[in-house]
N, C-alpha and C. Protein backbone atom coordinates (compact mmCIF):
# COMPACT_ATOMS: atom_id res chain seq x y z
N UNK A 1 -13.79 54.53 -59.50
CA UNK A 1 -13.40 53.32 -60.20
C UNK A 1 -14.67 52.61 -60.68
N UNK A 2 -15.02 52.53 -62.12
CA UNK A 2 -16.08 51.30 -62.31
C UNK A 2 -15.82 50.46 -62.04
N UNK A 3 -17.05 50.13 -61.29
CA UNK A 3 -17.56 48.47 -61.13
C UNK A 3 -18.40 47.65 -62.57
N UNK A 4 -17.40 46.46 -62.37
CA UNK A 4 -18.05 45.11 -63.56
C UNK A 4 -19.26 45.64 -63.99
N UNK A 5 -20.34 45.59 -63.47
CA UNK A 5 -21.64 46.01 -63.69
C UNK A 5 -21.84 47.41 -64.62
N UNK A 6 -21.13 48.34 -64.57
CA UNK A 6 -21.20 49.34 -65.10
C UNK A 6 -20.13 48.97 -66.63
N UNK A 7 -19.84 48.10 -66.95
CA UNK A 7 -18.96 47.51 -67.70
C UNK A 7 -19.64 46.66 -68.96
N UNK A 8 -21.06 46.35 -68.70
CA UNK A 8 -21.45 45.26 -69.18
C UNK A 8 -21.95 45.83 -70.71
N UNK A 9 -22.63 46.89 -70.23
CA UNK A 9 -23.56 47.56 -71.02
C UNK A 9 -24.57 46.98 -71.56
N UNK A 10 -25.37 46.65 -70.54
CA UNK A 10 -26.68 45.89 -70.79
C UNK A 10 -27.15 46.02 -69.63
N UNK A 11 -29.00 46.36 -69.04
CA UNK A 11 -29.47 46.45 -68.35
C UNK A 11 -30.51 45.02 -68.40
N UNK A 12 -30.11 44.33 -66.91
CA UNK A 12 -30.91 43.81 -66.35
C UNK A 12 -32.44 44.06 -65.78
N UNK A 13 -33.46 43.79 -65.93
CA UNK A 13 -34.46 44.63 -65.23
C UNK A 13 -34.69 42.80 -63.80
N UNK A 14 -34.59 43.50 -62.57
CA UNK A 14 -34.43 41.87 -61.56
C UNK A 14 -35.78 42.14 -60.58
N UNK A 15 -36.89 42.65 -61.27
CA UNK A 15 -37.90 42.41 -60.58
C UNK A 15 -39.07 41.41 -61.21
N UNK A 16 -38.53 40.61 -62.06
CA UNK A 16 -39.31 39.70 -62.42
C UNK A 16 -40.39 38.67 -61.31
N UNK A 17 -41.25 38.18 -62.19
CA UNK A 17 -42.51 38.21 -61.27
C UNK A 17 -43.12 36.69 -62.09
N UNK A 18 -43.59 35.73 -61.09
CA UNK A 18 -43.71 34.57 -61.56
C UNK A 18 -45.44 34.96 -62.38
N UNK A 19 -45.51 34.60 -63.65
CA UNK A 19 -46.72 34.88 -64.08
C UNK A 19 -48.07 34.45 -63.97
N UNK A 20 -49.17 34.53 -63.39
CA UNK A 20 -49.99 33.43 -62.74
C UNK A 20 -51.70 34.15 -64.00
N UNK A 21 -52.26 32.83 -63.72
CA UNK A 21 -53.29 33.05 -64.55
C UNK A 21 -54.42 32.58 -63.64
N UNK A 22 -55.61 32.99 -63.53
CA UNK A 22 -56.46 32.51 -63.21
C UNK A 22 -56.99 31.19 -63.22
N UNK A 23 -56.92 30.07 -62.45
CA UNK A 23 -58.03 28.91 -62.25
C UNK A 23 -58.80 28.62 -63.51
N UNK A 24 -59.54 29.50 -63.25
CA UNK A 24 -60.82 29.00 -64.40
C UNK A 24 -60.69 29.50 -65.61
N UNK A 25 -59.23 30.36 -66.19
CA UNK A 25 -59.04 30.19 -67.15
C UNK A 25 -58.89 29.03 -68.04
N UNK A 26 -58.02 28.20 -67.71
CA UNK A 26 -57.29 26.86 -68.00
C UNK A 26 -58.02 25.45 -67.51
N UNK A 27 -58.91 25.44 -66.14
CA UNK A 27 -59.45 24.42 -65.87
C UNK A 27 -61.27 24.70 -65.74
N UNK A 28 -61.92 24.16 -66.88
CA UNK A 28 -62.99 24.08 -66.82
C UNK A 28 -63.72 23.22 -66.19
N UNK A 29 -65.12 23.90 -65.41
CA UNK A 29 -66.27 22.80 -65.47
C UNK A 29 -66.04 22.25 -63.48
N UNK A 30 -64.48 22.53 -62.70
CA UNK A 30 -64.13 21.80 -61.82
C UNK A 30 -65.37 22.23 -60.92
N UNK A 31 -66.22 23.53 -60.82
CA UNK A 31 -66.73 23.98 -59.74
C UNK A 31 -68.14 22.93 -59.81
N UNK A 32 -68.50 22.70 -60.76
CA UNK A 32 -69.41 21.47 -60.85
C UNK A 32 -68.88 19.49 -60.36
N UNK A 33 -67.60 20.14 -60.21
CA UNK A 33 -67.46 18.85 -60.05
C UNK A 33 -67.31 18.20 -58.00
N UNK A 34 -67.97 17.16 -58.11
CA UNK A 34 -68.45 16.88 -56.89
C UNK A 34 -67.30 16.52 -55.84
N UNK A 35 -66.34 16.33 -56.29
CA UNK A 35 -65.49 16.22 -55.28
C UNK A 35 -64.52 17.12 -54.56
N UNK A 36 -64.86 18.12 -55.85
CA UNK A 36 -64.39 19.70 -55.50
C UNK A 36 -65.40 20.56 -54.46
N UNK A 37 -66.59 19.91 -54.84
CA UNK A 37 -67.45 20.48 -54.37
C UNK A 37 -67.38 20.45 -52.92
N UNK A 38 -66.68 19.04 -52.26
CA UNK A 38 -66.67 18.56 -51.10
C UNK A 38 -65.41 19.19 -50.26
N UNK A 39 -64.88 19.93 -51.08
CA UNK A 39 -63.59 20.33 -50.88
C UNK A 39 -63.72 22.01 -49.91
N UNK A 40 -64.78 22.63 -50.82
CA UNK A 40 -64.98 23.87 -50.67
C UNK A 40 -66.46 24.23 -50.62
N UNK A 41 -67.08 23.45 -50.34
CA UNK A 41 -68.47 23.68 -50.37
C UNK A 41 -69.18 24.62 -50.99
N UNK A 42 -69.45 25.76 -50.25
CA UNK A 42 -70.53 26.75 -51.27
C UNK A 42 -69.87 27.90 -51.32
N UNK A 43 -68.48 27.68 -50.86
CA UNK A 43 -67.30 28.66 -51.67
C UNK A 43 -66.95 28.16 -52.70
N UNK A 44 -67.20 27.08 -53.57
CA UNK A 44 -66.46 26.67 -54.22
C UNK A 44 -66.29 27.34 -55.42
N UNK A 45 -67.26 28.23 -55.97
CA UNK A 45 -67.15 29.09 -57.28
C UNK A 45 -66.19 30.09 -56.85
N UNK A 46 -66.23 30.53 -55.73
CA UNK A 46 -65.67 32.08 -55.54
C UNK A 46 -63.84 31.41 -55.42
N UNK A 47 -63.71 30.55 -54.52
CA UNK A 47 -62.14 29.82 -54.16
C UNK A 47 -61.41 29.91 -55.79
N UNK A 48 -62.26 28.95 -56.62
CA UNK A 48 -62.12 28.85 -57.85
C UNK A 48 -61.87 29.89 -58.66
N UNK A 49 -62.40 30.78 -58.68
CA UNK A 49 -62.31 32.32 -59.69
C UNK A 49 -61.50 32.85 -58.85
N UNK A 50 -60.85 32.89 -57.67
CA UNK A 50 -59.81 33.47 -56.88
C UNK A 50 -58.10 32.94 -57.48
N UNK A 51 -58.68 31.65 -57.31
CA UNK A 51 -57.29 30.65 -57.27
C UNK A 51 -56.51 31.13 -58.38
N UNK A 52 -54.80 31.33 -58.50
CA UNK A 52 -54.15 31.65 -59.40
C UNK A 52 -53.60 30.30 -59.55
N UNK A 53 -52.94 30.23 -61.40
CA UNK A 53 -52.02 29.22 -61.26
C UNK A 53 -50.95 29.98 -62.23
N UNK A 54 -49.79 28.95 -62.05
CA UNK A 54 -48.79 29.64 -62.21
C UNK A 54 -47.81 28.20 -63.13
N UNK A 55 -47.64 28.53 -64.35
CA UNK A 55 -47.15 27.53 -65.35
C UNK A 55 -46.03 27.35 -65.14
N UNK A 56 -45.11 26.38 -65.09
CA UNK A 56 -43.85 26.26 -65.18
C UNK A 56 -43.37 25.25 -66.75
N UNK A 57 -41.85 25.71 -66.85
CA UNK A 57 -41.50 25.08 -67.90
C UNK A 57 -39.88 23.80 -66.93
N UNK A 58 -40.58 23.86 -66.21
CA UNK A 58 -39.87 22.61 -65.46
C UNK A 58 -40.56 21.73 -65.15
N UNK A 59 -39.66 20.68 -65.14
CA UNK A 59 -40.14 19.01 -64.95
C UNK A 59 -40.99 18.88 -63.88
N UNK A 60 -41.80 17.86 -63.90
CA UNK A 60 -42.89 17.85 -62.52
C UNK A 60 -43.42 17.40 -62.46
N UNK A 61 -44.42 17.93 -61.72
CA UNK A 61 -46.43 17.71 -62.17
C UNK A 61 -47.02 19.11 -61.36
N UNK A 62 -47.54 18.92 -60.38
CA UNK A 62 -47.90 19.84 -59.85
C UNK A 62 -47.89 20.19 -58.31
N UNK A 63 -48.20 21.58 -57.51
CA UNK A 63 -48.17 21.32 -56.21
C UNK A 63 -48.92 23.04 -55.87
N UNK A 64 -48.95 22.96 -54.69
CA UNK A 64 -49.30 24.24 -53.88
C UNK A 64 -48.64 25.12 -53.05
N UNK A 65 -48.32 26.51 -53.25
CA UNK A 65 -47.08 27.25 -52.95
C UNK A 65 -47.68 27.22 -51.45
N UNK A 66 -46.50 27.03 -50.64
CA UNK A 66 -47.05 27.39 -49.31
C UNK A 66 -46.44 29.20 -48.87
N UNK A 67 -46.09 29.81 -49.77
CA UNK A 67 -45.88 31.09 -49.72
C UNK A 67 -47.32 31.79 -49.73
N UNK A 68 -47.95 30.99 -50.96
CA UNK A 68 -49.42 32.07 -51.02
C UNK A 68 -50.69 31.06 -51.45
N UNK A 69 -50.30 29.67 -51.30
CA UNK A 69 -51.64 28.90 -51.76
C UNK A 69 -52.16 28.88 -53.03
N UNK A 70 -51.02 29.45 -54.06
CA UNK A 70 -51.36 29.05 -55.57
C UNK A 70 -51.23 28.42 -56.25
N UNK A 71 -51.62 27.41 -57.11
CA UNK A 71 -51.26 26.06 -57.41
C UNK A 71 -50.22 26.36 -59.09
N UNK A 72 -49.42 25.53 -58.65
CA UNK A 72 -47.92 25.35 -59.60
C UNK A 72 -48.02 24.27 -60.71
N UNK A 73 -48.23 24.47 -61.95
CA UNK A 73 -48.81 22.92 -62.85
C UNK A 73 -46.93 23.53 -63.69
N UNK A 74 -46.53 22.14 -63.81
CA UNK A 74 -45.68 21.54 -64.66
C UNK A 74 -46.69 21.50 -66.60
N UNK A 75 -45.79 23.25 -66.99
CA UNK A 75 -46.89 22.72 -68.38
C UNK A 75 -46.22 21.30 -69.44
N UNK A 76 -44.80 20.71 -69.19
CA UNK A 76 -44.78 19.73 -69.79
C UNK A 76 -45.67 18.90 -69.49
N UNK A 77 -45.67 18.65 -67.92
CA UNK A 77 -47.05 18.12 -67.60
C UNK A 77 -48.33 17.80 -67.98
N UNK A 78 -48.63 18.95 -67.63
CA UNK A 78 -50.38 19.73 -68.69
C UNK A 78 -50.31 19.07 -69.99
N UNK A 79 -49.23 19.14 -70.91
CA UNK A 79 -49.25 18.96 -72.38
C UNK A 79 -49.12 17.90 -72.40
N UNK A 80 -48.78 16.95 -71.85
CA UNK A 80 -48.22 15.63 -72.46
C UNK A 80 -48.42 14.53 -70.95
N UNK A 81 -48.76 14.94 -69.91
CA UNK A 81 -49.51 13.84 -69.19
C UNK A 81 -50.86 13.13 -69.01
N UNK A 82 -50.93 11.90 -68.66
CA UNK A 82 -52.12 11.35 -68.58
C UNK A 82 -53.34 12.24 -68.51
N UNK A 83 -54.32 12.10 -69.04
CA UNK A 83 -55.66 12.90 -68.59
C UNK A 83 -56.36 12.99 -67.11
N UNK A 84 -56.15 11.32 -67.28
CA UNK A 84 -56.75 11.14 -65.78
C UNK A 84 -55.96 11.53 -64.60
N UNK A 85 -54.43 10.97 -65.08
CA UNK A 85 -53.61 11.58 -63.57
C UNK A 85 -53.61 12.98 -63.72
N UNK A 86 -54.06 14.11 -64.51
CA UNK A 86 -53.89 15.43 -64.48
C UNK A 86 -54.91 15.83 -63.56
N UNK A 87 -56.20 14.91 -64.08
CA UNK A 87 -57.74 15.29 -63.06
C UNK A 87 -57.37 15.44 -61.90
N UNK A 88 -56.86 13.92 -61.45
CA UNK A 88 -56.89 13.14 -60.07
C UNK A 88 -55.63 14.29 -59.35
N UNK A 89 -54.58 14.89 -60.11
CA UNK A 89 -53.89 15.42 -59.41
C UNK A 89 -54.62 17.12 -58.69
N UNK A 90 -55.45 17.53 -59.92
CA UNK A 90 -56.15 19.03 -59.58
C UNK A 90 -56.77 18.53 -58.33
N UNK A 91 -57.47 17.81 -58.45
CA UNK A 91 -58.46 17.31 -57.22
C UNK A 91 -57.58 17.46 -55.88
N UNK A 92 -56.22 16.41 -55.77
CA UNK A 92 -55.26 16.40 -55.12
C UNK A 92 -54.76 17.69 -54.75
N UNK A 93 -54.58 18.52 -55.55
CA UNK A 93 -53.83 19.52 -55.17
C UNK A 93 -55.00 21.01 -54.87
N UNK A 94 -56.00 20.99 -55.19
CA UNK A 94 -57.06 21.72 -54.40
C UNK A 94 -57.66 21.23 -53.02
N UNK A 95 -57.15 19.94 -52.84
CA UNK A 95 -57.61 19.70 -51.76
C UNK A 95 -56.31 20.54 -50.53
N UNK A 96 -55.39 20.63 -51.15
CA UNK A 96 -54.16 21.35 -50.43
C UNK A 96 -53.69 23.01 -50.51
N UNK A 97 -55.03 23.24 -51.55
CA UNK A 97 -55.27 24.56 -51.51
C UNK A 97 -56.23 24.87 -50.10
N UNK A 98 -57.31 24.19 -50.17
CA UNK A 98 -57.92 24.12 -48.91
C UNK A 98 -57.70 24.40 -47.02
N UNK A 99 -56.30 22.79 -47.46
CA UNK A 99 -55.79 22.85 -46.53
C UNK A 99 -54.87 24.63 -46.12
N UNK A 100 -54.00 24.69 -47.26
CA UNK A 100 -53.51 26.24 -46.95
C UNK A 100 -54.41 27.34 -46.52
N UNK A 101 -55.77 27.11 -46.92
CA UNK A 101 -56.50 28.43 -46.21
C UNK A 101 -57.06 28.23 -45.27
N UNK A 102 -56.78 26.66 -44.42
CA UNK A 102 -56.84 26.33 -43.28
C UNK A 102 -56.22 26.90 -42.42
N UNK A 103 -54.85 27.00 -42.56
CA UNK A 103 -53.62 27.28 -41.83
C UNK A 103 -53.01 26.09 -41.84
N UNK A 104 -52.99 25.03 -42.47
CA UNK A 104 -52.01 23.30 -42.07
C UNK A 104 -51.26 23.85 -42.96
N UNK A 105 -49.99 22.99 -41.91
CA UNK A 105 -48.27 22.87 -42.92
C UNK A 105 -48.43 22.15 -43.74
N UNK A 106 -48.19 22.43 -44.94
CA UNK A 106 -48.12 21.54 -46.08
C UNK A 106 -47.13 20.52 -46.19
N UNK A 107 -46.18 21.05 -45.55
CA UNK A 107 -44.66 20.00 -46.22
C UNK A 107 -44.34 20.19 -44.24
N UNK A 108 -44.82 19.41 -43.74
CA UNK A 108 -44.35 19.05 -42.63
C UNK A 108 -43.09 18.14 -42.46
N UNK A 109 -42.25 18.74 -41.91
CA UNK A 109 -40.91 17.68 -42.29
C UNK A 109 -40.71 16.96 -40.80
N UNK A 110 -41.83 16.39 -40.13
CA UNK A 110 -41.75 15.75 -38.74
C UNK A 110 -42.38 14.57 -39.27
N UNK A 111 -43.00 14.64 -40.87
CA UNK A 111 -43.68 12.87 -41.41
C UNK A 111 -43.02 12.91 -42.60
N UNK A 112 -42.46 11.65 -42.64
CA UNK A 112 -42.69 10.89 -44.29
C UNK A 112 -43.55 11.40 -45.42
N UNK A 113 -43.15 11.46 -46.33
CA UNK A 113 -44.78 11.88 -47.53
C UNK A 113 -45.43 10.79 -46.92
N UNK A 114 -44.99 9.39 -46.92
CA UNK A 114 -46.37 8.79 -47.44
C UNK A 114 -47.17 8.78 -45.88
N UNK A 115 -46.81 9.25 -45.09
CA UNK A 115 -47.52 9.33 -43.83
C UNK A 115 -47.94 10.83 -43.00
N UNK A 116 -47.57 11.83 -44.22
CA UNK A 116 -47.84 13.21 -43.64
C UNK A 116 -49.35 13.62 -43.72
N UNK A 117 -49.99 13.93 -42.78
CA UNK A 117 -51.38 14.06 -43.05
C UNK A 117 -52.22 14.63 -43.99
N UNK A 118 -51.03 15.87 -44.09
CA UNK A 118 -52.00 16.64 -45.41
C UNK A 118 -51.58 15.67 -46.97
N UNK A 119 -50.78 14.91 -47.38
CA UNK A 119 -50.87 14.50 -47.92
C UNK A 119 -52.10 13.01 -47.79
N UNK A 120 -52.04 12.43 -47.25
CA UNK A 120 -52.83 11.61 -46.40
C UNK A 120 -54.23 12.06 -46.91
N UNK A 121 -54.83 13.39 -46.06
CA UNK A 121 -56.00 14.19 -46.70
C UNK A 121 -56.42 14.05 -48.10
N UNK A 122 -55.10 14.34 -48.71
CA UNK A 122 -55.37 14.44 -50.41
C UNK A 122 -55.86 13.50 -51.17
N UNK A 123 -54.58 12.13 -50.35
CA UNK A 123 -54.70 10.80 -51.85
C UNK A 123 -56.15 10.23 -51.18
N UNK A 124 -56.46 10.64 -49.85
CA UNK A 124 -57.99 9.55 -49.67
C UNK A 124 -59.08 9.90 -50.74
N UNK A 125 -59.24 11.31 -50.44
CA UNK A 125 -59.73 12.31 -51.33
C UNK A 125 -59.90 12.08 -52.69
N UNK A 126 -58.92 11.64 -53.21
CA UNK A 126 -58.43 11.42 -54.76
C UNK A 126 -58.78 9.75 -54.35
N UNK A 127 -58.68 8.92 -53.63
CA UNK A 127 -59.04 7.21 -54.17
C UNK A 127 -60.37 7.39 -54.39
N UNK A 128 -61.28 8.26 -53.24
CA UNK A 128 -62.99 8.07 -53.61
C UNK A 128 -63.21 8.66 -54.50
N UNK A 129 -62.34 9.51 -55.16
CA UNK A 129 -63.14 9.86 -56.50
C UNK A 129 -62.84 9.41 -57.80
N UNK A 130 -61.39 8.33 -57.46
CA UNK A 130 -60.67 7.27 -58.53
C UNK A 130 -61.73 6.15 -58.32
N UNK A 131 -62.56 6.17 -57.33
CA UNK A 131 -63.18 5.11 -57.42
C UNK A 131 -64.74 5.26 -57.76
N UNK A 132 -65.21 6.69 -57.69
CA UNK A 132 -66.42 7.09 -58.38
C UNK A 132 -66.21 6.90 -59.87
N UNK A 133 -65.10 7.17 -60.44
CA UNK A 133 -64.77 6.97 -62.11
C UNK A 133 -64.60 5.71 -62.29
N UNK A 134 -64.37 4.76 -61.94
CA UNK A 134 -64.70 3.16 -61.82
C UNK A 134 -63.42 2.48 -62.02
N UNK A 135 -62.14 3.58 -61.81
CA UNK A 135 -60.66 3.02 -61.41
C UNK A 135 -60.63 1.74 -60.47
N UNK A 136 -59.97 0.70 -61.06
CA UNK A 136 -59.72 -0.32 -60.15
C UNK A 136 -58.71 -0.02 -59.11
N UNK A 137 -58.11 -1.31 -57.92
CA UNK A 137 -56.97 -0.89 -57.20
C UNK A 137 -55.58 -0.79 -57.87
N UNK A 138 -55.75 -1.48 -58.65
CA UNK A 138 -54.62 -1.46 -59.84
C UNK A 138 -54.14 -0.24 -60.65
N UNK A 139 -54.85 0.31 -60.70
CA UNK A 139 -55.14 1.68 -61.38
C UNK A 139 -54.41 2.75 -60.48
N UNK A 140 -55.46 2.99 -59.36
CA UNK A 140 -55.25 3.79 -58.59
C UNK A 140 -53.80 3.74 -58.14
N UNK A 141 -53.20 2.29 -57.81
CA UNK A 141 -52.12 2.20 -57.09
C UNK A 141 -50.92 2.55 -58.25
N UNK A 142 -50.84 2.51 -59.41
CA UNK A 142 -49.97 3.42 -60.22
C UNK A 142 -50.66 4.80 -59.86
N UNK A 143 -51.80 5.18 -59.67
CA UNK A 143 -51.58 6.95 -59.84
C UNK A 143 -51.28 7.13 -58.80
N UNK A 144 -50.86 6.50 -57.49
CA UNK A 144 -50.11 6.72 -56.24
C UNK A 144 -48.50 6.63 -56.44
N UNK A 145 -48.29 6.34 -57.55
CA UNK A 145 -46.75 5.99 -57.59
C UNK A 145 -45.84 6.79 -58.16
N UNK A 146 -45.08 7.25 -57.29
CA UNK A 146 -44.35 8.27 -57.51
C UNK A 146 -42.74 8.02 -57.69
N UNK A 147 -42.21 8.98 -58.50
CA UNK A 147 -40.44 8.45 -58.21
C UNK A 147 -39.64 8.59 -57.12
N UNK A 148 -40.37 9.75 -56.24
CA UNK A 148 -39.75 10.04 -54.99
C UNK A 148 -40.44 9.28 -53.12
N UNK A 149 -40.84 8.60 -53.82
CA UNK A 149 -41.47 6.91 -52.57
C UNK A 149 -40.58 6.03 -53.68
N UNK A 150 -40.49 5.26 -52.10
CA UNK A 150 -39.75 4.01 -52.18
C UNK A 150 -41.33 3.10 -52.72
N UNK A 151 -40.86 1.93 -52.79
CA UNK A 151 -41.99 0.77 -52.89
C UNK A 151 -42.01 0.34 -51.70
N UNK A 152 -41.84 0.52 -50.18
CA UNK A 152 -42.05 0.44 -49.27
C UNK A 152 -43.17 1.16 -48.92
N UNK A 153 -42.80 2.89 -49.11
CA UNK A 153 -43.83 4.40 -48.89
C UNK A 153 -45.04 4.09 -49.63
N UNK A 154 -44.62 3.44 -51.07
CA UNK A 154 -46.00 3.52 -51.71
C UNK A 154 -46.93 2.53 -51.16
N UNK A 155 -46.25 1.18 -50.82
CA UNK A 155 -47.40 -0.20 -50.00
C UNK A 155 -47.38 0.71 -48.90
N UNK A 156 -47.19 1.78 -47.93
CA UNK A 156 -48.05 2.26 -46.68
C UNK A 156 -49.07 3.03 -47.33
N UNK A 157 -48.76 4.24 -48.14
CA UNK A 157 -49.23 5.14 -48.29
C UNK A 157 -50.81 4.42 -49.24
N UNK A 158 -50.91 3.11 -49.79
CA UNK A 158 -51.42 2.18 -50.05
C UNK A 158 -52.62 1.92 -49.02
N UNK A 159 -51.99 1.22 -47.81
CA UNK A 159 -52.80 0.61 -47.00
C UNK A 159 -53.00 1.93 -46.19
N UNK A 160 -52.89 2.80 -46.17
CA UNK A 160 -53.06 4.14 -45.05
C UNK A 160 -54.50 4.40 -46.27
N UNK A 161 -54.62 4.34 -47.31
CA UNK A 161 -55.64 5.49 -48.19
C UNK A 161 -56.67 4.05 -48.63
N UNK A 162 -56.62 2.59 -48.12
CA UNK A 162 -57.34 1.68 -48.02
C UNK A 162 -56.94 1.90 -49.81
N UNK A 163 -56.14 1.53 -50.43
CA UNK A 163 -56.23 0.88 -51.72
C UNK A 163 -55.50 -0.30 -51.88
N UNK A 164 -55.77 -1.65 -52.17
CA UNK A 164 -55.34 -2.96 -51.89
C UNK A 164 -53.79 -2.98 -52.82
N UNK A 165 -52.80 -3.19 -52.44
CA UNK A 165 -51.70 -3.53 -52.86
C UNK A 165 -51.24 -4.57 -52.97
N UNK A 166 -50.75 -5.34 -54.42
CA UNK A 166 -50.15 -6.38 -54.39
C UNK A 166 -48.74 -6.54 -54.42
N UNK A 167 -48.57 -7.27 -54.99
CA UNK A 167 -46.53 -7.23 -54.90
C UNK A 167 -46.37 -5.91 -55.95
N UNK A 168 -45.26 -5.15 -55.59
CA UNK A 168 -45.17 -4.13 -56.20
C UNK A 168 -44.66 -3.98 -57.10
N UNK A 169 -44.66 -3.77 -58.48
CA UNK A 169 -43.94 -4.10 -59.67
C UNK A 169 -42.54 -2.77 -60.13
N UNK A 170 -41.98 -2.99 -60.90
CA UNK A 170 -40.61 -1.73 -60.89
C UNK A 170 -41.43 -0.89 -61.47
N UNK A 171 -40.59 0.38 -60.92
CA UNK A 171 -41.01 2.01 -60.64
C UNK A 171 -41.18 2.16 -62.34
N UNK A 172 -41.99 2.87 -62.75
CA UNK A 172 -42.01 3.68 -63.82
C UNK A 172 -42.78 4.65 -63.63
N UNK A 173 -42.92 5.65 -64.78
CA UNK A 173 -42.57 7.04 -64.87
C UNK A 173 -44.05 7.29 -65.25
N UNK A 174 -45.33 6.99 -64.84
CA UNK A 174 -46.68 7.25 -65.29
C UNK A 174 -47.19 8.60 -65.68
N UNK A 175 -46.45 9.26 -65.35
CA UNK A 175 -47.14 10.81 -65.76
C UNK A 175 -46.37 11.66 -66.75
């Protein structure tokens, strides 16, 4: 008896494979940059020419697979977000490449984002170098602001990464 499948007359091929490109194809110049530098020290060229990334055509921004430690950029993202929050996020999210070849859980589900350490790790990471570029607290505290924190998460995750928070104004969509 055929089965549906033999019915269709069209072959599926279902070993598709997420497509990843090299690091330093797409992001120039980072291995010079000093806060990367602090990240990976005098691996930092080799981490870099290792690192894959892997484009998506879904909504986002970006993050780090905890399957294999390759970083995931949102290309609506890439194309059409802030410059600076794109920097501040690579920075962010190599610092969690790091952490993965540490061995730390990335998405620990025993903390809050705004109180999970490896995130914690990241945004401090990312204020001293929002604040080497001469970002005010004002600044910074939108590139902390996310749609998925409350305005509660974001005033901790605020005073946890020492960036001064004032009354918190309604959520919008910065990136």
């Amino acid at each position: 008896m055929p089965t549906i499948e033999s019915q269709l007359n069209v072959r599926i091929m279902r070993k598709a494979e997420a497509t990843m490109h090299p690091f330093t194809d797409h992001f120039k110049g980072f291995e010079n940059v000093g806060a990367v530098r602090q990240i990976f020290g005098e691996e930092t060229e080799e981490v870099l020419r290792n690192l894959k990334v892997e484009f998506s055509g879904r909504n986002g921004y970006m993050g780090v697979s905890d399957d294999d430690g390759h970083l995931m950029v949102s290309a609506c993202y890439l194309n059409n977000g802030d410059i600076v929050d794109i920097y501040l996020d690579i920075v962010h999210e190599l610092v969690h490449v790091k952490q993965f070849m540490d061995g730390k859980e990335l998405f620990d589900r025993d903390y809050d984002y705004a109180e999970r350490p490896t995130e914690i790790e990241a945004y401090r990471h990312v204020v001293e170098e929002a604040r080497r570029l001469g970002l005010d607290d004002d600044r910074i505290r939108e590139y902390l602001r996310t749609e998925w924190m409350s305005d509660e998460d974001l005033t901790l995750l605020a005073k946890i990464v020492g960036v001064k928070c004032k009354r918190v104004k309604e959520k919008a969509n910065h990136r």
